[in-house]
C-alpha atoms as a PDB file:
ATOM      1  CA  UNK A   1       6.849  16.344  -2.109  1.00  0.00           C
ATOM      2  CA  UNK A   2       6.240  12.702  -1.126  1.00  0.00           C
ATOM      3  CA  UNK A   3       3.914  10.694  -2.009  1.00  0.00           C
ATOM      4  CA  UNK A   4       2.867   7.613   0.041  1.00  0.00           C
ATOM      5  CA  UNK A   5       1.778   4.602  -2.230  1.00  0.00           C
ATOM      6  CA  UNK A   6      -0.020   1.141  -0.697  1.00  0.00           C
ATOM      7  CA  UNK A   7       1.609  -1.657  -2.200  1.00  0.00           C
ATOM      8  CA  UNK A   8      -0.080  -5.408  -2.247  1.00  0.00           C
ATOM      9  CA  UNK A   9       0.883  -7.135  -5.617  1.00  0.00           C
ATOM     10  CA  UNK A  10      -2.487  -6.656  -6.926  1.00  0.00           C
ATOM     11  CA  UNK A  11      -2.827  -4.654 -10.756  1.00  0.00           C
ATOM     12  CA  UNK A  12      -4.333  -1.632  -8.639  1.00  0.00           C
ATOM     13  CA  UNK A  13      -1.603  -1.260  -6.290  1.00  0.00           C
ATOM     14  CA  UNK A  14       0.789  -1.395  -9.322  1.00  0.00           C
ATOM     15  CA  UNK A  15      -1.040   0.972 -11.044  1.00  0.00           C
ATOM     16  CA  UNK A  16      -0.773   3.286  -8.114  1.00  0.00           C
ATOM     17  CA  UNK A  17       2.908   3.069  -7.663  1.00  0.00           C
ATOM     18  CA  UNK A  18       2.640   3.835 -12.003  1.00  0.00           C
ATOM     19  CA  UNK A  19       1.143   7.039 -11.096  1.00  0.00           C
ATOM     20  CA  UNK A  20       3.194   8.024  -8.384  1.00  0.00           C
ATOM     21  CA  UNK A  21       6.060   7.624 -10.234  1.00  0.00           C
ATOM     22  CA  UNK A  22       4.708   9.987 -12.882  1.00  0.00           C
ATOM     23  CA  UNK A  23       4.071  12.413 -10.113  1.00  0.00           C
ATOM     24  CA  UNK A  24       6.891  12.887  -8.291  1.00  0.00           C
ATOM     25  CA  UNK A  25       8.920  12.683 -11.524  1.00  0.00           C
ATOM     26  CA  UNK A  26       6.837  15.561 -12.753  1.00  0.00           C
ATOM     27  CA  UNK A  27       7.564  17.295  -9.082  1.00  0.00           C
ATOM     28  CA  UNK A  28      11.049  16.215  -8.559  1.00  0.00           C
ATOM     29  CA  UNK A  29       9.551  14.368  -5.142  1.00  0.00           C
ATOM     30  CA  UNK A  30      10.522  11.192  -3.789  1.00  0.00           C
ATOM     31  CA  UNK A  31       7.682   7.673  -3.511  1.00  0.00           C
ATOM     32  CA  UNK A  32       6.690   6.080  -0.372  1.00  0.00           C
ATOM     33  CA  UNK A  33       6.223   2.632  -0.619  1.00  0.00           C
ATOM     34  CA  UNK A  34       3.712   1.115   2.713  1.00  0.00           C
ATOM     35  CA  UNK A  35       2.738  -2.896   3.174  1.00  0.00           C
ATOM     36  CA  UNK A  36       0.189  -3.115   5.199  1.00  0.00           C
ATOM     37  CA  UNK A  37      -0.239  -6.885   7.215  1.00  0.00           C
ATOM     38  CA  UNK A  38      -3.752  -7.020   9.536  1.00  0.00           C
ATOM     39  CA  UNK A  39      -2.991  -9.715  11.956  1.00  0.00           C
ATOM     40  CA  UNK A  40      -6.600  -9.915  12.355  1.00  0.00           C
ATOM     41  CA  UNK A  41      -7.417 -11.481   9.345  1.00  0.00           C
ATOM     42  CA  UNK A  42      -5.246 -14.323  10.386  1.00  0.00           C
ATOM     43  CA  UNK A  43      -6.595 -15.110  14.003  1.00  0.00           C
ATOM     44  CA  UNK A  44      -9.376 -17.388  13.285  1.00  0.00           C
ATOM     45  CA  UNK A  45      -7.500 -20.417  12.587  1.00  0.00           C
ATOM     46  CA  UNK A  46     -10.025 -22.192  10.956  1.00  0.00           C
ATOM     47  CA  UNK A  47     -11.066 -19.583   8.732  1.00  0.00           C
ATOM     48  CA  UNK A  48      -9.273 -19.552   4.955  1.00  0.00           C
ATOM     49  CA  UNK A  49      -6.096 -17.477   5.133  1.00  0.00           C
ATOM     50  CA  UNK A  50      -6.742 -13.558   4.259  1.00  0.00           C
ATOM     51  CA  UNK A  51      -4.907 -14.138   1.100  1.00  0.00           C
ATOM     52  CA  UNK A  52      -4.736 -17.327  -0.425  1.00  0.00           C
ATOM     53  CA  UNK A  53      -0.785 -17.503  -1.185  1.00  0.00           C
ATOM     54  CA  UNK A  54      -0.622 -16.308   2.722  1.00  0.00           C
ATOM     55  CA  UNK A  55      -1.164 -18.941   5.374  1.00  0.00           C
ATOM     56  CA  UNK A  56       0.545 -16.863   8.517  1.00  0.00           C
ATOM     57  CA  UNK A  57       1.086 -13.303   9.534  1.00  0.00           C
ATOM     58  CA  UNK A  58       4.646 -14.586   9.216  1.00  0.00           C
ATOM     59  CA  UNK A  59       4.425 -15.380   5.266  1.00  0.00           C
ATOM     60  CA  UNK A  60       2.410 -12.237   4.855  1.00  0.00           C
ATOM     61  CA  UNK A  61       5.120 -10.227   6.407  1.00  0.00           C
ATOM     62  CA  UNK A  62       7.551 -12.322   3.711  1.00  0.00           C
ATOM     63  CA  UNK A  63       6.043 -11.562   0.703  1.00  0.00           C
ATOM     64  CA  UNK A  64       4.972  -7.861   1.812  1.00  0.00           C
ATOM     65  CA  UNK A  65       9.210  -7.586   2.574  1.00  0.00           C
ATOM     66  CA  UNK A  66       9.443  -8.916  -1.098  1.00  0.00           C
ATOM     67  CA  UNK A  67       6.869  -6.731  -2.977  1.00  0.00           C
ATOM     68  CA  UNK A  68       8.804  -3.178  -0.809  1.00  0.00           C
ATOM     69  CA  UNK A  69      11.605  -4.180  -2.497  1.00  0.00           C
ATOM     70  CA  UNK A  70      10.944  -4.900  -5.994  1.00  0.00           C
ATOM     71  CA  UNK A  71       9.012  -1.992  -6.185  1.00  0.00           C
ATOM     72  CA  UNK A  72      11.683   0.050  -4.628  1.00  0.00           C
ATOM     73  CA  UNK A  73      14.232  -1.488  -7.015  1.00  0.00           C
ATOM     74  CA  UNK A  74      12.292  -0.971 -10.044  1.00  0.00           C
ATOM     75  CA  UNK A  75      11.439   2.645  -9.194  1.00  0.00           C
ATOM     76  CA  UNK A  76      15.229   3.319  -8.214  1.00  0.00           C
ATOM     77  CA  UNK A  77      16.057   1.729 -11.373  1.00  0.00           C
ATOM     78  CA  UNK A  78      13.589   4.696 -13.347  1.00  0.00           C
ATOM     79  CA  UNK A  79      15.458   7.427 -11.611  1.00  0.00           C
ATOM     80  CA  UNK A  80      12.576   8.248  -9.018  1.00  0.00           C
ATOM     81  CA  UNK A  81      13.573   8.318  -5.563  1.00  0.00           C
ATOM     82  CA  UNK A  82      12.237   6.087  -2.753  1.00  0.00           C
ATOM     83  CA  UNK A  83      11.764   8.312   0.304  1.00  0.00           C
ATOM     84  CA  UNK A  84      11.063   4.940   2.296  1.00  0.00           C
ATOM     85  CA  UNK A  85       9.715   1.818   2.443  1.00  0.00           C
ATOM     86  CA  UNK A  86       7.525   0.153   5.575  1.00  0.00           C
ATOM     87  CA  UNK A  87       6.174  -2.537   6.329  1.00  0.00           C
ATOM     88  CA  UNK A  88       3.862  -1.933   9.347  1.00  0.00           C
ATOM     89  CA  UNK A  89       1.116  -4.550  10.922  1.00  0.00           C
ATOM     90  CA  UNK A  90      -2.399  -3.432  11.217  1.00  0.00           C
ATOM     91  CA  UNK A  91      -5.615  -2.345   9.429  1.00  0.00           C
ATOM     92  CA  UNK A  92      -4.392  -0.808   6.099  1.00  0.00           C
ATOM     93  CA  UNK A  93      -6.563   2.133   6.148  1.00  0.00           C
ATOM     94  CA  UNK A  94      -4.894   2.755   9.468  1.00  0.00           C
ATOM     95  CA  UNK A  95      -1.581   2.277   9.223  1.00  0.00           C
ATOM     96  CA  UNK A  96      -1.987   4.886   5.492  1.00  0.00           C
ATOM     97  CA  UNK A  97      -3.695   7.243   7.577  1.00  0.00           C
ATOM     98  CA  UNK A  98      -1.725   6.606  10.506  1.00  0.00           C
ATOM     99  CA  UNK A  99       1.693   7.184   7.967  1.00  0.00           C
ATOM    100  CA  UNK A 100       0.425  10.026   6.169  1.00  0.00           C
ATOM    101  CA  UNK A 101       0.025  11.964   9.423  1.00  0.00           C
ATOM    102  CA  UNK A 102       3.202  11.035  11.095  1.00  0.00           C
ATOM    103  CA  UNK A 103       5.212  11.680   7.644  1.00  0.00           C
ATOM    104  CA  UNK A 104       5.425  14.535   5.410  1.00  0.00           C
ATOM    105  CA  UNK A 105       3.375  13.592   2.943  1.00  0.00           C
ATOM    106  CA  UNK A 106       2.040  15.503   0.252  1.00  0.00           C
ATOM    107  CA  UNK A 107      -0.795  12.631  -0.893  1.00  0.00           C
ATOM    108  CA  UNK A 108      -1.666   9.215  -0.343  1.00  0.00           C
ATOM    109  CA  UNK A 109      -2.156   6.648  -3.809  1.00  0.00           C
ATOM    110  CA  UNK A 110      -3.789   3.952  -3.407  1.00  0.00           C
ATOM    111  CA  UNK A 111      -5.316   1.460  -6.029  1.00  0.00           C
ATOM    112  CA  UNK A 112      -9.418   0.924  -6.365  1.00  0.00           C
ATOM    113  CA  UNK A 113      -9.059  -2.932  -6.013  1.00  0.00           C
ATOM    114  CA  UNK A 114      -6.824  -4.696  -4.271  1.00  0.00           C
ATOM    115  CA  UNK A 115      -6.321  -8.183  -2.777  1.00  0.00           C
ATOM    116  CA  UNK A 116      -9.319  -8.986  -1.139  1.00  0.00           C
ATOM    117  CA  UNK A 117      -8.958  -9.823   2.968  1.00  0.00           C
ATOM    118  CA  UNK A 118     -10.345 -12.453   5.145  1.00  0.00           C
ATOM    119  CA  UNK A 119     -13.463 -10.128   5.679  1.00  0.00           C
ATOM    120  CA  UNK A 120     -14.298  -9.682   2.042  1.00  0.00           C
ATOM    121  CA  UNK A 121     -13.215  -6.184   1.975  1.00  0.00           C
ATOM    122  CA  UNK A 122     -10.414  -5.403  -0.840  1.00  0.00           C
ATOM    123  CA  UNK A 123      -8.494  -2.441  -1.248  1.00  0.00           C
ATOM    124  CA  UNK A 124     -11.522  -0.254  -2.761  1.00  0.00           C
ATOM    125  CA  UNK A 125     -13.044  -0.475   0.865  1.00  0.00           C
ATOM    126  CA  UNK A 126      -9.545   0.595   2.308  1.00  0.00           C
ATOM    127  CA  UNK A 127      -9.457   3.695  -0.131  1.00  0.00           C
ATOM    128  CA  UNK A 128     -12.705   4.714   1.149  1.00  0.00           C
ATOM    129  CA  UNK A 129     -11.844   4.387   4.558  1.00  0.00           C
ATOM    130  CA  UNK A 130      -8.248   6.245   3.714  1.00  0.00           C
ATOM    131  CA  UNK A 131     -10.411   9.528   2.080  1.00  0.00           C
ATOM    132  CA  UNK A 132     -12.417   9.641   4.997  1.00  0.00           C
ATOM    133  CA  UNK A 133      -9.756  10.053   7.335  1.00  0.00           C
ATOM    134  CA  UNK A 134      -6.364  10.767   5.437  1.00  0.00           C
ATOM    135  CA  UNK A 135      -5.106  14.299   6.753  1.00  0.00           C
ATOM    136  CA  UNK A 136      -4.000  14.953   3.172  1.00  0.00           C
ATOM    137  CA  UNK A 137      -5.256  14.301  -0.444  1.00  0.00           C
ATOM    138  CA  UNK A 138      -5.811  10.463  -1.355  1.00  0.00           C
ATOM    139  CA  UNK A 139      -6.070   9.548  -5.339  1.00  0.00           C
ATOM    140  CA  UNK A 140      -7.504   6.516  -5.953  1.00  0.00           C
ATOM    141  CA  UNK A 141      -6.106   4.943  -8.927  1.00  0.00           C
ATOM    142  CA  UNK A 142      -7.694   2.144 -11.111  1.00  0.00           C
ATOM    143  CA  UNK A 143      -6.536  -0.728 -12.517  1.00  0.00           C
ATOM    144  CA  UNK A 144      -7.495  -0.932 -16.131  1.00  0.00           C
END
């Protein structure tokens, strides 16, 4: 079983990949790891950058290359395997949904707040989006 996980940095994605890695340890199946970049929340260049560490698609790309492979390494480093790890460019409930199709996925784990876009919609608006059209069972994990 595989089990794709959303990664941002934020306490909800970490608590995702948490859970994950209690599932497919329980199931013997292998974690997922997606970074999701929306170029659109960068075009207007006078708005404030989607995320405020993140001034470019560029750096966003950067530090979503950096949080794959921490994760990666740390879950590697607990014994659970890492089926994959991508970095993709687009809306995130897209490029989830768009993943858990293409892949064989067993479920999709997001977390229920995340870093909040340009837009003013954070990861809980994602995971909504992701239930209503994920092919396969989403679990929405929270933070606290």
């Amino acid at each position: 079983m595989e089990y794709l996980v959303a990664v941002d940095g934020s306490d909800g994605s970490r608590a995702a990949v948490d859970h994950a890695k209690r599932v497919a340890r329980r199931s013997g199946g292998s974690v997922t790891l997606v970074h999701a970049v929306d170029p659109g929340s960068y075009a207007n260049a006078h708005a404030p950058a989607a995320d405020d560490r993140h001034h470019s698609v560029d750096d966003a790309a950067r530090h979503g290359r950096e949080l794959l492979a921490d994760f990666a390494a740390d879950l590697r480093a607990e014994g659970v395997s890492v089926g994959a790890t991508h970095l993709r460019f687009g809306e995130p409930a897209t490029v989830l949904t768009d993943l858990a199709t293409a892949d064989d996925v067993a479920e999709v784990v997001v977390g229920h707040r995340g870093l909040p876009a340009q837009s003013g919609r954070v990861l809980g608006s994602v995971a909504k989006d992701v239930i209503d059209d994920a092919p396969v069972p989403v679990t929405v994990v929270g933070s606290g």
